[in-house]
N, C-alpha and C. Protein backbone atom coordinates (compact mmCIF):
# COMPACT_ATOMS: atom_id res chain seq x y z
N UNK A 1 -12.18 0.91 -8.43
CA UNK A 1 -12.42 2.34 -8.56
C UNK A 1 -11.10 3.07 -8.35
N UNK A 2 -10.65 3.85 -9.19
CA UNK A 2 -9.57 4.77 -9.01
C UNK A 2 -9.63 5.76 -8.46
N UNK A 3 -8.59 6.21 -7.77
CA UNK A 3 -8.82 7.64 -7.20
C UNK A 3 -9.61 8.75 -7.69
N UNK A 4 -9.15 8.71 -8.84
CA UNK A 4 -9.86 10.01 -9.40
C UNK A 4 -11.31 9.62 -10.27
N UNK A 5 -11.34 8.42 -9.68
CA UNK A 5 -12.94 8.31 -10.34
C UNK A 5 -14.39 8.91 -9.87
N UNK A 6 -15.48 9.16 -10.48
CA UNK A 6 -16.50 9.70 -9.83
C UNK A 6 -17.15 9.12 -8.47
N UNK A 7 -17.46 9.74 -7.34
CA UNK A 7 -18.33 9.46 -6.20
C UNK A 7 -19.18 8.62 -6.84
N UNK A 8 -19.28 7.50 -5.70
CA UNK A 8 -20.29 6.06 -6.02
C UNK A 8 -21.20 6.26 -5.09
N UNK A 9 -22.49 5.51 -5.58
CA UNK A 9 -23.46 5.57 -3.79
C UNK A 9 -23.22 4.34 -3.66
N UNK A 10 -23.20 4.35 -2.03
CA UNK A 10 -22.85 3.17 -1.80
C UNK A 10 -24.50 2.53 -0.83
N UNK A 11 -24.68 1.11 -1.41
CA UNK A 11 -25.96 0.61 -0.35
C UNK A 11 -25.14 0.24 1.01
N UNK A 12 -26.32 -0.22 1.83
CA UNK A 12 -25.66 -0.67 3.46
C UNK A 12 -24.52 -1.48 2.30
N UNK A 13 -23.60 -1.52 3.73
CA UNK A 13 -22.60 -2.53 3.56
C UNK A 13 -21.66 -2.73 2.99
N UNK A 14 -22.04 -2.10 1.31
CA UNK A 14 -21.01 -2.09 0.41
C UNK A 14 -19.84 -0.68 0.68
N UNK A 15 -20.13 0.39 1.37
CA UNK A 15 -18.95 0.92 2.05
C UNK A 15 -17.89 -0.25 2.58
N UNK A 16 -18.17 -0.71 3.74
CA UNK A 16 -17.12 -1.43 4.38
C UNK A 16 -16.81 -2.59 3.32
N UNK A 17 -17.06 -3.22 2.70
CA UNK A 17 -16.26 -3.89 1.59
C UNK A 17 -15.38 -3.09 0.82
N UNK A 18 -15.89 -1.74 0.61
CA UNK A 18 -15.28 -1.03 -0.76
C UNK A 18 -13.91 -0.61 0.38
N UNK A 19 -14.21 -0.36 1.56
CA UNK A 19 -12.80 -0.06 2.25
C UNK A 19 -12.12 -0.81 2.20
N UNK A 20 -12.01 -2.22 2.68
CA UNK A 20 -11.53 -3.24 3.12
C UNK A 20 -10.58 -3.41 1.31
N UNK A 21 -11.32 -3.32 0.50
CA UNK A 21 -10.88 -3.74 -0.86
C UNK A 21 -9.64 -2.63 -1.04
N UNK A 22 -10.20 -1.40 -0.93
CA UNK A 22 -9.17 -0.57 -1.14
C UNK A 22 -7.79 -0.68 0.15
N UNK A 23 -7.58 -0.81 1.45
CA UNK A 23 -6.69 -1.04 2.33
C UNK A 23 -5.71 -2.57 1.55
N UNK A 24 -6.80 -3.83 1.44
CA UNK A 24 -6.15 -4.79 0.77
C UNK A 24 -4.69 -4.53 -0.46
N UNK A 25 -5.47 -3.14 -1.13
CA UNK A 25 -4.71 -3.13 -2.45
C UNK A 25 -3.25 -1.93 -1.59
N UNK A 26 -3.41 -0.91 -1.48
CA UNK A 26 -2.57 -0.48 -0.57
C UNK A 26 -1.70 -1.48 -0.08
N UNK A 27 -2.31 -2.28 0.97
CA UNK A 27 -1.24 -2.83 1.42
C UNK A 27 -0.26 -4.26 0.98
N UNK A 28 -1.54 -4.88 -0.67
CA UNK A 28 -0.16 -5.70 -1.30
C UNK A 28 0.68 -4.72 -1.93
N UNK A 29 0.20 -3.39 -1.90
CA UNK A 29 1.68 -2.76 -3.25
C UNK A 29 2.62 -1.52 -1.95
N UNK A 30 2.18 -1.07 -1.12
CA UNK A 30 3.03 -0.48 -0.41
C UNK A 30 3.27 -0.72 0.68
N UNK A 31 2.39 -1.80 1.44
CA UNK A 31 2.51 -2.18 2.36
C UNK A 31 1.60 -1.89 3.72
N UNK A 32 1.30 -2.41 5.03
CA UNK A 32 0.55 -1.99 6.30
C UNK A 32 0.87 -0.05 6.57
N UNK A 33 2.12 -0.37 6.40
CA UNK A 33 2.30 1.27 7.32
C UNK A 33 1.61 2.66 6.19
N UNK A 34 1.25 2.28 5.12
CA UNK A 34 0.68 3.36 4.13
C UNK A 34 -0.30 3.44 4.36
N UNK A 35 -1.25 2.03 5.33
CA UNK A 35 -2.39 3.17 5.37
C UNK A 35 -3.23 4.31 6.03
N UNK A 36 -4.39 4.77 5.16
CA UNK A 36 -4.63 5.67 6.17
C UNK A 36 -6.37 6.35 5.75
N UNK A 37 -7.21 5.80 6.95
CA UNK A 37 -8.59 6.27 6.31
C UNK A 37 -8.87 7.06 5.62
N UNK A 38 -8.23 8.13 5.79
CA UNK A 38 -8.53 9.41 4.83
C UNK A 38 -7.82 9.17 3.18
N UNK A 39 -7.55 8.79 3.08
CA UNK A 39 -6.55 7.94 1.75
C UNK A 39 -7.38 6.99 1.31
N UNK A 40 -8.22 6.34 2.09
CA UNK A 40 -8.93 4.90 1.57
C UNK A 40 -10.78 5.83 1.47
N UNK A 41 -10.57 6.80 2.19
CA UNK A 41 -12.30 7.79 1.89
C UNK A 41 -12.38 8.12 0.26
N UNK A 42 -11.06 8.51 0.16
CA UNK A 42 -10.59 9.24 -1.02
C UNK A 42 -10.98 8.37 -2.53
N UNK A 43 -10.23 7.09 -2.01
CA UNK A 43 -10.13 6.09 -3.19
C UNK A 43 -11.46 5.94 -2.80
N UNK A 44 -12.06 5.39 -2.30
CA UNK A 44 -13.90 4.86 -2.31
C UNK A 44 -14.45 6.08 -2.66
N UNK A 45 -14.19 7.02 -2.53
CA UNK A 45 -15.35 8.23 -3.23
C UNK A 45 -16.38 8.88 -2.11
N UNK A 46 -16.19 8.78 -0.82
CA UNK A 46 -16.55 8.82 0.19
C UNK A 46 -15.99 9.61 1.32
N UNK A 47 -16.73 10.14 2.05
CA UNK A 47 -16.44 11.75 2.82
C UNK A 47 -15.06 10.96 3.74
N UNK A 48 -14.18 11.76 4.32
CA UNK A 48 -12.99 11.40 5.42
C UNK A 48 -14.03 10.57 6.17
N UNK A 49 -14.61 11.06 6.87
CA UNK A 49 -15.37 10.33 8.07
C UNK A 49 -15.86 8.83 7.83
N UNK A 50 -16.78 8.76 6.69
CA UNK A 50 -17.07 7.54 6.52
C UNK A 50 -16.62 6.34 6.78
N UNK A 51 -15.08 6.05 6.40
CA UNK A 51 -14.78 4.67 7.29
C UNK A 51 -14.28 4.57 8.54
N UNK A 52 -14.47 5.76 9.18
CA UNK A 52 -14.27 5.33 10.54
C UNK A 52 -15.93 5.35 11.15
N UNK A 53 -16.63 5.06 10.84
CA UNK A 53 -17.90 4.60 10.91
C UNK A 53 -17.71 3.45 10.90
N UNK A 54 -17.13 2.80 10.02
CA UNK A 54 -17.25 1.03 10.00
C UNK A 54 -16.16 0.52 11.18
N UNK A 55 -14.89 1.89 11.04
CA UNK A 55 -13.62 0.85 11.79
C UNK A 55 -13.01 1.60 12.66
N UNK A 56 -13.67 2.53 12.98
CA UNK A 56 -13.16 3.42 14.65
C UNK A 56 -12.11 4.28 13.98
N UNK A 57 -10.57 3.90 13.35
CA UNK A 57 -9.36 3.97 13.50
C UNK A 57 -8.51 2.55 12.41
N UNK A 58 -7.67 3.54 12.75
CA UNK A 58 -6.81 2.43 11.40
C UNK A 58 -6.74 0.83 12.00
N UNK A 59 -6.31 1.08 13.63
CA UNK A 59 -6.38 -0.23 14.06
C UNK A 59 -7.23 -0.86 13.88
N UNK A 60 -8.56 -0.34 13.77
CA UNK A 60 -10.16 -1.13 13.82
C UNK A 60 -9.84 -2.26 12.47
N UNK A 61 -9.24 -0.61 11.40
CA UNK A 61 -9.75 -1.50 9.58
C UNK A 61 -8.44 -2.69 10.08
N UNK A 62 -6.95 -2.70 10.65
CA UNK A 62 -6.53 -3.34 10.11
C UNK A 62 -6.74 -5.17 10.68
N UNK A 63 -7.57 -5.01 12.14
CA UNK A 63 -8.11 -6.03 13.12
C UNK A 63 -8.82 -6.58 12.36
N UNK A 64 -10.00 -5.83 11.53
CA UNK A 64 -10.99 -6.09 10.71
C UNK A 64 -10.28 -7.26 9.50
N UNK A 65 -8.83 -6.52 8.67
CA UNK A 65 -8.37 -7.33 8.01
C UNK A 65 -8.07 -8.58 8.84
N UNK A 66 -6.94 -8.39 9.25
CA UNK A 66 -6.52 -10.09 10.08
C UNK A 66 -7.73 -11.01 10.52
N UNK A 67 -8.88 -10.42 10.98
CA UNK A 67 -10.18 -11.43 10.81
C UNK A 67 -10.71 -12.46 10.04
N UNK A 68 -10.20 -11.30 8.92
CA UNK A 68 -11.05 -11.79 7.78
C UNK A 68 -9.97 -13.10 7.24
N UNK A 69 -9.31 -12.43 7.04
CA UNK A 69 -8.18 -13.25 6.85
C UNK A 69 -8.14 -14.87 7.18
N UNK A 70 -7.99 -14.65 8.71
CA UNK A 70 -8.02 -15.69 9.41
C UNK A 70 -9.32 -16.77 9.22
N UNK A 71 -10.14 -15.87 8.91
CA UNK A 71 -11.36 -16.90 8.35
C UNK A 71 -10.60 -17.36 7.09
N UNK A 72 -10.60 -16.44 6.13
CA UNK A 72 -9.94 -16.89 4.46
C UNK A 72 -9.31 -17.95 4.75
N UNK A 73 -8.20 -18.10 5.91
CA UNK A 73 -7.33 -19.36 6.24
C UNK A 73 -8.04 -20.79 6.21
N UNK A 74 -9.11 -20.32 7.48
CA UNK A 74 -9.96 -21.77 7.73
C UNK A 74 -10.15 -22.07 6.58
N UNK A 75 -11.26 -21.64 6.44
CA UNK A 75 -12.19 -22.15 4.58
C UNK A 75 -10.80 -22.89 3.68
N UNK A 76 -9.72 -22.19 3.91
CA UNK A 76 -8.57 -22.98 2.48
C UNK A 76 -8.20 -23.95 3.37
N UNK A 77 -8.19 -24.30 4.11
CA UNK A 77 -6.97 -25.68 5.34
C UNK A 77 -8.44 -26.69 5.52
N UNK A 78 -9.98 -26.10 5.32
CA UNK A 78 -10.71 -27.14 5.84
C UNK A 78 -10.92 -28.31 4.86
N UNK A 79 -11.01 -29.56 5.36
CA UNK A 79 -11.55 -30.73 4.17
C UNK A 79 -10.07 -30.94 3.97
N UNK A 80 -8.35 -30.48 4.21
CA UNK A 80 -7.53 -31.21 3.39
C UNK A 80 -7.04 -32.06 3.66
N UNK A 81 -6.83 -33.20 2.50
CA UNK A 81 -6.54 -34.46 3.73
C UNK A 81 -4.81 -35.22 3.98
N UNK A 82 -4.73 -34.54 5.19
CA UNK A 82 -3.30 -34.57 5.85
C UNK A 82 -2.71 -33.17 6.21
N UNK A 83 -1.69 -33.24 6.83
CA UNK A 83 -0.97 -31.86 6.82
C UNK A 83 -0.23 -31.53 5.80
N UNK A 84 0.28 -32.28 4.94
CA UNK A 84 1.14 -32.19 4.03
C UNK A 84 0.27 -31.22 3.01
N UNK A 85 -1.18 -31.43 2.70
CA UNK A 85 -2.23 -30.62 1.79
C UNK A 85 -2.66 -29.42 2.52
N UNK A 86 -2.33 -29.85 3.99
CA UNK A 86 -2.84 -27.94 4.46
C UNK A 86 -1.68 -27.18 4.68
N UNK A 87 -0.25 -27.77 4.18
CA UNK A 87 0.54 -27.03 4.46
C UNK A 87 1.16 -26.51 2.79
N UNK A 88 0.03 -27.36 1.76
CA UNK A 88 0.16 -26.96 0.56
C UNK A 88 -0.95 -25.87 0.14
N UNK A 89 -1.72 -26.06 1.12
CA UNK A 89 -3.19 -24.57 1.07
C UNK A 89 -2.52 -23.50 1.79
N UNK A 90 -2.15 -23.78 2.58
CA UNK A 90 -1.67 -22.84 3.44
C UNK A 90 -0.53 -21.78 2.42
N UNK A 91 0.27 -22.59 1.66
CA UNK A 91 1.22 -21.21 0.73
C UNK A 91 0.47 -20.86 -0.21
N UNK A 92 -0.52 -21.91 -0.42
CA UNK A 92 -1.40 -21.18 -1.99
C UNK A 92 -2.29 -19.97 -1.20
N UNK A 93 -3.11 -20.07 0.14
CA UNK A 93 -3.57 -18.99 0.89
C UNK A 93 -3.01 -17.42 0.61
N UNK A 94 -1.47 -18.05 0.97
CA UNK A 94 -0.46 -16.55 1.03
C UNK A 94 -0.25 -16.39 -0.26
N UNK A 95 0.02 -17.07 -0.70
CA UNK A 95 0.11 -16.50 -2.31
C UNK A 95 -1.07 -15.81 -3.17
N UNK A 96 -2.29 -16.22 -2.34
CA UNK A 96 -3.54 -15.42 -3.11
C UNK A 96 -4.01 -14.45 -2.38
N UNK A 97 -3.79 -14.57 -1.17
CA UNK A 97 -3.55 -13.12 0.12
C UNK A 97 -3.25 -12.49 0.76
N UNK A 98 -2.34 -11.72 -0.13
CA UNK A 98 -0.49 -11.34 0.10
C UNK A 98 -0.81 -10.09 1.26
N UNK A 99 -1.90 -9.27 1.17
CA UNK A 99 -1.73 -8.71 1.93
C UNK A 99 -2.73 -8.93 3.23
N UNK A 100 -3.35 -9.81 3.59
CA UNK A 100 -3.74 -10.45 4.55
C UNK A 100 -2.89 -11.09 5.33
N UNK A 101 -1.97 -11.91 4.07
CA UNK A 101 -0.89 -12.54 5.16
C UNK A 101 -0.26 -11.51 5.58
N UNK A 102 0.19 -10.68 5.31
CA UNK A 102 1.36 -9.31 6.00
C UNK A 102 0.57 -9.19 7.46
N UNK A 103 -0.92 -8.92 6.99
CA UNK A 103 -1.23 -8.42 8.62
C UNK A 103 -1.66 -9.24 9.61
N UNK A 104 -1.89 -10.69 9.32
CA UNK A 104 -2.50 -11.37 9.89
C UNK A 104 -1.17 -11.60 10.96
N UNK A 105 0.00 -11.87 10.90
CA UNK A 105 1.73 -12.66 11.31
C UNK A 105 1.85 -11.15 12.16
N UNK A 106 1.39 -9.76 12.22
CA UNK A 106 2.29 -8.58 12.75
C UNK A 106 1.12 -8.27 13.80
N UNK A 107 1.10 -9.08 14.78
CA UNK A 107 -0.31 -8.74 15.92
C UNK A 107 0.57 -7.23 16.35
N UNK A 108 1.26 -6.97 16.51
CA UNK A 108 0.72 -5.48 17.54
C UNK A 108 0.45 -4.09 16.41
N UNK A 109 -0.14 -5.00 14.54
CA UNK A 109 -0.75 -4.12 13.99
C UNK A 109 -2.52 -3.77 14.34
N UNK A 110 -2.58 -5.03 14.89
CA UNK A 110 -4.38 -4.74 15.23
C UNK A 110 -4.60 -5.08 16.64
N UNK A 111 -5.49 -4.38 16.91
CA UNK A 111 -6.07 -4.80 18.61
C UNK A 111 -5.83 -6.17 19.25
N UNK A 112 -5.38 -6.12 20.36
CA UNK A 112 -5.53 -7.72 21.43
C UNK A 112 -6.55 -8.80 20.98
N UNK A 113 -5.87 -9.49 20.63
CA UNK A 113 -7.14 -10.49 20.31
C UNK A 113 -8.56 -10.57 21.18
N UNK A 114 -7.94 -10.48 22.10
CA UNK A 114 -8.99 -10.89 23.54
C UNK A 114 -9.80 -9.46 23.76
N UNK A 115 -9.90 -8.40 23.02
CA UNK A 115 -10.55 -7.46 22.76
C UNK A 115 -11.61 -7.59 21.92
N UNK A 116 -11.38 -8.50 20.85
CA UNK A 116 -12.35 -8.51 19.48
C UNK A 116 -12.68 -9.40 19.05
N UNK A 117 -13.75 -10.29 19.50
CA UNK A 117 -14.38 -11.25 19.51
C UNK A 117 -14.37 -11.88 18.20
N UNK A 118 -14.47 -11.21 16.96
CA UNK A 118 -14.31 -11.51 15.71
C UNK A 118 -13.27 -12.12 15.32
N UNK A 119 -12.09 -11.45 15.58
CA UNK A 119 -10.50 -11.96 15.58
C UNK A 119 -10.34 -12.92 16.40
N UNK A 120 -10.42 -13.03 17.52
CA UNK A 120 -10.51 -14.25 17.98
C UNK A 120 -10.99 -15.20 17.55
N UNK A 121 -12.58 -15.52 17.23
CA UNK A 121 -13.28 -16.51 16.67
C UNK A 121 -12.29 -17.04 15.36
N UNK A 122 -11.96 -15.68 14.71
CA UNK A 122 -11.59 -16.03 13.29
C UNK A 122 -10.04 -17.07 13.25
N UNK A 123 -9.34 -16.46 14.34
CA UNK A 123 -8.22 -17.20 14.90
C UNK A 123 -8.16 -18.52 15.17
N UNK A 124 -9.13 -18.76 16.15
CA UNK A 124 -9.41 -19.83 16.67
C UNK A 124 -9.55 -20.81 15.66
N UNK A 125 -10.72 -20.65 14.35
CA UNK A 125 -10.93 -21.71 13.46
C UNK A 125 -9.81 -22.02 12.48
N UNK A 126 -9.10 -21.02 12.33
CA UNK A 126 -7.37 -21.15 11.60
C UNK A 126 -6.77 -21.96 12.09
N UNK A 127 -6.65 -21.78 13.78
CA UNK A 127 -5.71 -22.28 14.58
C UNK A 127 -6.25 -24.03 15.12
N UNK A 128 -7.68 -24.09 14.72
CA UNK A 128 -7.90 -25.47 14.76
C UNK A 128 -7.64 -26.56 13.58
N UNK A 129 -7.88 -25.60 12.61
CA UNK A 129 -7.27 -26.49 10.80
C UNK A 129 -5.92 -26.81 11.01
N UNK A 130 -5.04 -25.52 11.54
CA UNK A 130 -3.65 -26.43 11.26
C UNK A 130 -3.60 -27.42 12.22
N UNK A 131 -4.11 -27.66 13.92
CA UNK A 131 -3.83 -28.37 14.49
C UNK A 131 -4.73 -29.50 14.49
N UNK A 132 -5.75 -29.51 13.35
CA UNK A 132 -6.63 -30.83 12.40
C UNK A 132 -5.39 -31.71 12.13
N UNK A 133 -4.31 -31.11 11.24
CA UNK A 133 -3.56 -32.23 10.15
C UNK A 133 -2.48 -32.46 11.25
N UNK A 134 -2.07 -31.92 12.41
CA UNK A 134 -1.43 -32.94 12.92
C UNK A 134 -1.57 -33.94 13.81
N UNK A 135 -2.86 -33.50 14.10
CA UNK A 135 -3.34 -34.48 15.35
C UNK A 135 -3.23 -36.29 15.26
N UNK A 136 -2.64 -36.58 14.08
CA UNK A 136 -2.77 -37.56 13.36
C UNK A 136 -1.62 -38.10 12.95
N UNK A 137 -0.80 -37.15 13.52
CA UNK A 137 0.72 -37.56 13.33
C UNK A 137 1.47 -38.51 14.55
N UNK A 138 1.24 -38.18 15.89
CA UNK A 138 1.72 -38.92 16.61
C UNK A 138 0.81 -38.95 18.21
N UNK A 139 0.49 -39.98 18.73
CA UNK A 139 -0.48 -40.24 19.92
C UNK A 139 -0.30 -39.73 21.21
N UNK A 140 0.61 -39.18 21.32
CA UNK A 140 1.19 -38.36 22.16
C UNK A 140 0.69 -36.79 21.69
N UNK A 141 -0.66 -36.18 22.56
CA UNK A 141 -0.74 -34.96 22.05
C UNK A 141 0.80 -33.80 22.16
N UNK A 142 1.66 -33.56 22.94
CA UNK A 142 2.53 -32.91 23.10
C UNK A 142 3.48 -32.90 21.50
N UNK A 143 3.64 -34.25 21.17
CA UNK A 143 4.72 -34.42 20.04
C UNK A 143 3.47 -34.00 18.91
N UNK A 144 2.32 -34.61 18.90
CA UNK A 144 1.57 -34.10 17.60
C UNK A 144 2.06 -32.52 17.69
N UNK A 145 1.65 -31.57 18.91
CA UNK A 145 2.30 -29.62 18.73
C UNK A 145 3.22 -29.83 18.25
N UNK A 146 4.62 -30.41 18.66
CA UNK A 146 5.51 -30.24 18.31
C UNK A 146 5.77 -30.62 16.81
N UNK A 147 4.59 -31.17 16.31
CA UNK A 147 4.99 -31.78 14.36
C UNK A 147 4.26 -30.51 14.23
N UNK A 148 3.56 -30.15 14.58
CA UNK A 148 2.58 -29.12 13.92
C UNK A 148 3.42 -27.82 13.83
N UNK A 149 4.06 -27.71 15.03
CA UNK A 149 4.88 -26.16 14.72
C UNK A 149 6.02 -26.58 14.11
N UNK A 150 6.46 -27.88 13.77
CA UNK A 150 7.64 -27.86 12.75
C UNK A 150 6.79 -27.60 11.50
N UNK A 151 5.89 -28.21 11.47
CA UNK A 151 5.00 -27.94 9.75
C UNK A 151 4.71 -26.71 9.30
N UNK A 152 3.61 -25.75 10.49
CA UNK A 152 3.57 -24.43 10.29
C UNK A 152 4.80 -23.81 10.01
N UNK A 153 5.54 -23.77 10.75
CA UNK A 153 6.89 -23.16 10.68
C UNK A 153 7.55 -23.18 8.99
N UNK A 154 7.57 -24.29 8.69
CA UNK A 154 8.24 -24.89 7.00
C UNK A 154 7.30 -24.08 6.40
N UNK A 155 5.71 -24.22 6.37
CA UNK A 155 4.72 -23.68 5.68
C UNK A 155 4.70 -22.22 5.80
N UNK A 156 5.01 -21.34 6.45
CA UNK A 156 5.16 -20.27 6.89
C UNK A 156 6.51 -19.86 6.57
N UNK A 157 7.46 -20.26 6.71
CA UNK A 157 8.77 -19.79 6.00
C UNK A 157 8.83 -19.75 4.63
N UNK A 158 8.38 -20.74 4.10
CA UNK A 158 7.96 -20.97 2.75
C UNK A 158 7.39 -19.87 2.31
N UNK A 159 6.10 -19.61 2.40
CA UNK A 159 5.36 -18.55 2.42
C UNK A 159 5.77 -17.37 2.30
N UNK A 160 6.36 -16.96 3.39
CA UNK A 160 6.93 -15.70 3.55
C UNK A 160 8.18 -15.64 2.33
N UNK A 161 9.14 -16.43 2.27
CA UNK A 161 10.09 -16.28 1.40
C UNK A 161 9.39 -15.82 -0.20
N UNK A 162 8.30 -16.45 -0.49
CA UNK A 162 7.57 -16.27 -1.77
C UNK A 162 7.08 -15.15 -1.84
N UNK A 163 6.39 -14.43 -0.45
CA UNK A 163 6.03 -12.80 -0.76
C UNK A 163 7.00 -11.85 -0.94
N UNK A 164 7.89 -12.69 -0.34
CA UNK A 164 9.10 -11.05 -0.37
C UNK A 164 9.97 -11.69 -1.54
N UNK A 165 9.41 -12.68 -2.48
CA UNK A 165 10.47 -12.85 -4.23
C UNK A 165 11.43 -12.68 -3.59
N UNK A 166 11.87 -13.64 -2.57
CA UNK A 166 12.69 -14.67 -2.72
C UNK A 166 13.43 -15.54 -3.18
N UNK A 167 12.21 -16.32 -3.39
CA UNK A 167 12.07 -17.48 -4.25
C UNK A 167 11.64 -17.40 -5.87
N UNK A 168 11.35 -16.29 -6.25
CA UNK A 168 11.23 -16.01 -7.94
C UNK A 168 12.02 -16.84 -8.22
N UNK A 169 13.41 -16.55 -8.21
CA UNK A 169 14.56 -17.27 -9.03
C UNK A 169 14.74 -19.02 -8.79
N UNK A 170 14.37 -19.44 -7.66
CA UNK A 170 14.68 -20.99 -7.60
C UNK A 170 13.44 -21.06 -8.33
N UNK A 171 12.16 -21.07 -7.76
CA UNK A 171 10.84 -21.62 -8.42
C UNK A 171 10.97 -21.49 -9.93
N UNK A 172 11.44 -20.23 -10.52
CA UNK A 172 11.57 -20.34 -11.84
C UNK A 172 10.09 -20.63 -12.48
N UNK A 173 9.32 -19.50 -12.00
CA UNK A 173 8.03 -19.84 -12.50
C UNK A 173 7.21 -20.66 -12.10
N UNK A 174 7.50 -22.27 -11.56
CA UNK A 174 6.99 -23.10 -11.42
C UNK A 174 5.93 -23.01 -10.07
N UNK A 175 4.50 -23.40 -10.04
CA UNK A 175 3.65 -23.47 -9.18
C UNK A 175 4.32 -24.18 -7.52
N UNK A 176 3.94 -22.58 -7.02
CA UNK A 176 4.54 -21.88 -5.34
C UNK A 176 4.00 -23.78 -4.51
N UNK A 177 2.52 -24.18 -4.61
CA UNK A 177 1.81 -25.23 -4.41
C UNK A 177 2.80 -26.51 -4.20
N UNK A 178 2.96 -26.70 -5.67
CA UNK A 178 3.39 -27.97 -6.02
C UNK A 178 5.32 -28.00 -6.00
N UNK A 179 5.45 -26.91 -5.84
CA UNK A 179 7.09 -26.97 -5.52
C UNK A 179 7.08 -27.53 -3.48
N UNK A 180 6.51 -26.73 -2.75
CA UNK A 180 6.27 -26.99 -1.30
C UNK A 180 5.81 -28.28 -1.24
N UNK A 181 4.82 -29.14 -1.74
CA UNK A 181 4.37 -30.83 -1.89
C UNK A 181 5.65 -31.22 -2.34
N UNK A 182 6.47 -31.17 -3.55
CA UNK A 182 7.80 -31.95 -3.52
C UNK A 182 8.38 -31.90 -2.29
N UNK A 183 8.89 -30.43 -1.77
CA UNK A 183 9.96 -30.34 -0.82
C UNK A 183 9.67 -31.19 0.36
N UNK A 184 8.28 -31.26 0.73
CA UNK A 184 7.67 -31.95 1.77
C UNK A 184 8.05 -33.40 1.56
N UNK A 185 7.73 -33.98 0.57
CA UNK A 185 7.92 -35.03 0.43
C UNK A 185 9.46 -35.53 0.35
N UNK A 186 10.39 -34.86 0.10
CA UNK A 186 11.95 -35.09 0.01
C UNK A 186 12.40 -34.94 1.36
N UNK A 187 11.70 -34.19 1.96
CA UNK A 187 12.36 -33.94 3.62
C UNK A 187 11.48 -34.94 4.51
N UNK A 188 10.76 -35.32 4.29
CA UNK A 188 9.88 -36.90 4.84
C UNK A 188 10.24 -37.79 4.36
N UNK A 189 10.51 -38.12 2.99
CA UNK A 189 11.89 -39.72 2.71
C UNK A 189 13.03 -39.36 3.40
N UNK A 190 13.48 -37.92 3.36
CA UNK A 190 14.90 -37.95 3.84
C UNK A 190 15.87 -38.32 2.50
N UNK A 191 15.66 -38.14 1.28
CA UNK A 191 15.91 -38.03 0.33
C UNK A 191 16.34 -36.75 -0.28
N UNK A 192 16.88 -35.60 0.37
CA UNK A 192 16.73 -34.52 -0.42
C UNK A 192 18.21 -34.96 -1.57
N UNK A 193 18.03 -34.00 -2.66
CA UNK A 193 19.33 -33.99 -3.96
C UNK A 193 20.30 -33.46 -2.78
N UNK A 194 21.45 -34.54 -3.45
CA UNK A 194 22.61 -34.05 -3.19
C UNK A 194 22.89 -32.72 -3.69
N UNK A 195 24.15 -31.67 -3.23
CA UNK A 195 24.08 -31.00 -3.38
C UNK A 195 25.73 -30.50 -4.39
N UNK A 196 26.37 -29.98 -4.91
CA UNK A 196 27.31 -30.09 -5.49
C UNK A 196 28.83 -30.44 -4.73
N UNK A 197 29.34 -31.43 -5.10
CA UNK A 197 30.49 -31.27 -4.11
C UNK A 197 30.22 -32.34 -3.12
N UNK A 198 29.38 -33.43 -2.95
CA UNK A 198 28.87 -34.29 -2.24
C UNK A 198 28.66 -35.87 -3.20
């Protein structure tokens, strides 16, 4: 729905989706700090007041996002088998939820976790997928964290470099996915290409 399109009725529920949809788009093209309920009433077709019915305050909608999010995470990291595949879901995630990932990584955009039972929960099942694929890496729980935050870390730098087109020019088009599975695999033989001059 465009701004200047006609007032919709909305049934239960489909308000707070139609917000959430409109904040999403906002914030892959201008970013977290643009938004603003009265801006997102506007685009939904719906009085100022209305979404702060669903979300108190901007903090509410943007807690609300990182939730959701963080679920979106689980569901893509669950079933993959190894870390090497959830750390290949994990950039396809960010690459299909560019602006989820922005808010999910910037906690003092949404409420204390330990405030909002939702975010938390939603956290928690994220934060158990990535630490699924390493648990399996070494028998020593301490060193399995320690593979896991080298993995997140790669998977997450990765990531991030691809939202902010970065990486346009090396990838050269080529699938964000299957470029991160090579690199993984060259930095686990210990094989990476020489480099010029070597």
């Amino acid at each position: 729905m465009t701004p200047d399109s006609p007032r919709r009725t909305y049934h239960h529920g489909d308000l707070r989706q139609a917000v959430l949809a409109a904040a999403l788009d906002v914030i892959a093209t201008e970013g977290p700090g643009a938004l603003s309920l009265r801006d997102l009433a506007r685009r939904a077709g719906v009085s100022h007041a209305a979404p702060a019915h669903h979300f108190k305050d901007r903090t509410g909608l943007l807690t609300a996002i990182a939730a959701q999010g963080y679920d979106l995470l689980a569901e893509a990291l669950a079933g993959a088998p190894g870390l090497r595949e959830r750390g290949v879901r994990y950039v396809r995630f960010a690459a299909a939820h560019p602006a989820h990932f922005q808010v999910m990584f910037q906690p003092d955009l949404y409420r204390d976790r330990a405030d909002d039972a939702e975010l938390l929960a939603a956290k928690a099942r994220a934060s158990a997928e990535l630490r699924a694929g390493a648990a399996t890496l070494a028998p020593d729980p301490s060193a399995a964290r320690d593979a896991g935050i080298a993995a997140w870390s790669l998977a997450h730098g990765f990531s991030t470099l691809l939202l902010t087109h970065n990486l346009d020019d090396p990838l050269g088009g080529r699938d964000p996915g299957e470029v991160f599975r090579t690199l993984t695999g060259l930095l686990g033989s210990g094989q990476l290409p020489a480099t010029e001059g070597e």
